[in-house]
Protein backbone atom coordinates (compact mmCIF):
# COMPACT_ATOMS: atom_id res chain seq x y z
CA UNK A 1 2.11 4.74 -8.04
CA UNK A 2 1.71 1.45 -5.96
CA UNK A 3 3.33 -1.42 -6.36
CA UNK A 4 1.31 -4.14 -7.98
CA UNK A 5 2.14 -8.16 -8.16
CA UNK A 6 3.48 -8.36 -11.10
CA UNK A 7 1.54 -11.23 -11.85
CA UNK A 8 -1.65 -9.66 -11.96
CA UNK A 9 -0.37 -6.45 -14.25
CA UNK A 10 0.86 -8.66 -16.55
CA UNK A 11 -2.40 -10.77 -16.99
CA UNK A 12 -4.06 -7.01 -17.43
CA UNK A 13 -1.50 -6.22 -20.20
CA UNK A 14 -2.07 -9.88 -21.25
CA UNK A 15 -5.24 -9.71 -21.86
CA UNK A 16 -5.76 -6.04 -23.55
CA UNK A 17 -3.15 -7.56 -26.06
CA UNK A 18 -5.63 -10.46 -26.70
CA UNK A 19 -8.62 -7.56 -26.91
CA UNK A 20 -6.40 -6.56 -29.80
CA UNK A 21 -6.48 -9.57 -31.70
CA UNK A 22 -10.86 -9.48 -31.14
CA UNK A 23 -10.46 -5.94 -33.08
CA UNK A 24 -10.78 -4.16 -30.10
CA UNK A 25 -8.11 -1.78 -28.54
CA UNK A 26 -8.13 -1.20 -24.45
CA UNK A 27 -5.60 0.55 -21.81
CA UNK A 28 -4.43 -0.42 -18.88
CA UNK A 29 -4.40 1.16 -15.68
CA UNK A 30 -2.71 0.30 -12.64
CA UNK A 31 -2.57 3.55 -10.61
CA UNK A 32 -5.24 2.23 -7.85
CA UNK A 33 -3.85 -0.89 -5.89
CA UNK A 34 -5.87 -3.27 -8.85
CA UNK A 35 -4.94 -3.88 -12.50
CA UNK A 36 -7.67 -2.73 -15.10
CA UNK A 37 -8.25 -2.73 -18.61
CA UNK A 38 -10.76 -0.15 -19.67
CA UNK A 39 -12.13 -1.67 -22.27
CA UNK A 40 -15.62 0.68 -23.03
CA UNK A 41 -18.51 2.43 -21.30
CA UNK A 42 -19.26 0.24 -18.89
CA UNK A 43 -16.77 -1.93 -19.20
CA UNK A 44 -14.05 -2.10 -17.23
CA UNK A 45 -12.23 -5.71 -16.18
CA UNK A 46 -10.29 -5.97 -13.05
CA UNK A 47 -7.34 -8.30 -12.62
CA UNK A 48 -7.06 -9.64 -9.18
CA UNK A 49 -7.07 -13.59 -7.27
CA UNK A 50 -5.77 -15.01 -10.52
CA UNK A 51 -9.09 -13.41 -12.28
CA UNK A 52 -10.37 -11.61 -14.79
CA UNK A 53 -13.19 -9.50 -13.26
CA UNK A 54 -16.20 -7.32 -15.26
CA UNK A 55 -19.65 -6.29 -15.17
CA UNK A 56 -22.15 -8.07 -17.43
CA UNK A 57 -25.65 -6.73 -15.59
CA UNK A 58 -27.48 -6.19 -13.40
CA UNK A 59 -30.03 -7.93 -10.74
CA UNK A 60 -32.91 -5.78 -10.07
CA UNK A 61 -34.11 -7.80 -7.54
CA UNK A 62 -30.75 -7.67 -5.54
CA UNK A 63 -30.05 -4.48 -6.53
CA UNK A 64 -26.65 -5.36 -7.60
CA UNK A 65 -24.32 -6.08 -10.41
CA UNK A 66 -24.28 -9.52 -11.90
CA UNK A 67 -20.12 -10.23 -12.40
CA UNK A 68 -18.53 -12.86 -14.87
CA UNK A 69 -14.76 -14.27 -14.30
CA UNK A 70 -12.08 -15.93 -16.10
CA UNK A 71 -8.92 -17.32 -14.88
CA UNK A 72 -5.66 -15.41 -15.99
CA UNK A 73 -4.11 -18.71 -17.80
CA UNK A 74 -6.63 -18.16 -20.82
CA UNK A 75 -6.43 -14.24 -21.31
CA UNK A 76 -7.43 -15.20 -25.13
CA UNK A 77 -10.70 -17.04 -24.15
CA UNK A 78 -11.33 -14.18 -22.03
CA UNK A 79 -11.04 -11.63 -24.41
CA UNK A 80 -13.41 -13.46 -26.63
CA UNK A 81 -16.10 -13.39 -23.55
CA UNK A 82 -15.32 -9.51 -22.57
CA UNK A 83 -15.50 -8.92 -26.59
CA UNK A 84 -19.55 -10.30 -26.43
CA UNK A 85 -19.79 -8.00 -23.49
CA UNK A 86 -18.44 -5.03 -26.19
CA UNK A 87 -20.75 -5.79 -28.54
CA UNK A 88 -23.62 -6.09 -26.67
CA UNK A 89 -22.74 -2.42 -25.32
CA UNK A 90 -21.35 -0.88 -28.54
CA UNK A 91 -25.26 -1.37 -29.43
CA UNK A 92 -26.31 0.51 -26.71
CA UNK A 93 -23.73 3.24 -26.31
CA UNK A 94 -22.12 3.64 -29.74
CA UNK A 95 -19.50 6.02 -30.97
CA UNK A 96 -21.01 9.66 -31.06
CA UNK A 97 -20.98 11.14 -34.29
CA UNK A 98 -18.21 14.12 -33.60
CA UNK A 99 -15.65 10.97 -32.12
CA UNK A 100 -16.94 8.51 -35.00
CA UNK A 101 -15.90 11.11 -37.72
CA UNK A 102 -13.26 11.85 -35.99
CA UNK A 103 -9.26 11.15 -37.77
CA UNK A 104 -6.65 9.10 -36.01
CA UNK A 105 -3.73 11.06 -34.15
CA UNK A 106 -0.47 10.80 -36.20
């Protein structure tokens, strides 16, 4: 595994904790140089430069993704913008039906 800043993995772990207190549960990874809390399809949010880094489009006429940031000292405000991000996916890739019925592990 590499080593990370601590810094930034604890902003990552941080931050999924806030995701928690939205209703929403996330991992974090930090196997690839980067912090990241996988958050849903689509939705991943890096943790690097004192930021909070994720997707929210894309710019057809750039051909490119559109990125929104958030600095690490308000990982609750964040979570409250990557949790309108959620939402606005969980309508457009929701839970399939064998993983919605699906029962919790023990």
């Amino acid at each position: 595994m590499n080593e990370l800043p601590p810094h930034s993995l604890a902003a990552a772990q941080q931050l999924a904790t806030a995701l928690v207190d939205e209703g929403i549960s996330a991992d974090v990874h930090h196997d690839y140089g980067t912090p990241m809390v996988s958050v849903w399809v689509s939705l991943i949010v890096w943790c690097a430069d004192e930021t909070y880094w994720w997707r929210t489009g894309w710019n057809p006429r750039r051909h490119r993704p559109i990125y929104a940031g958030h600095p690490f000292t308000q990982p609750a405000r964040a979570a409250h913008r990557v949790a309108l991000r959620y939402t606005q996916l969980r309508m457009s890739h929701p839970l399939s039906s064998l993983i919605a019925g699906a029962q919790p592990c023990p």
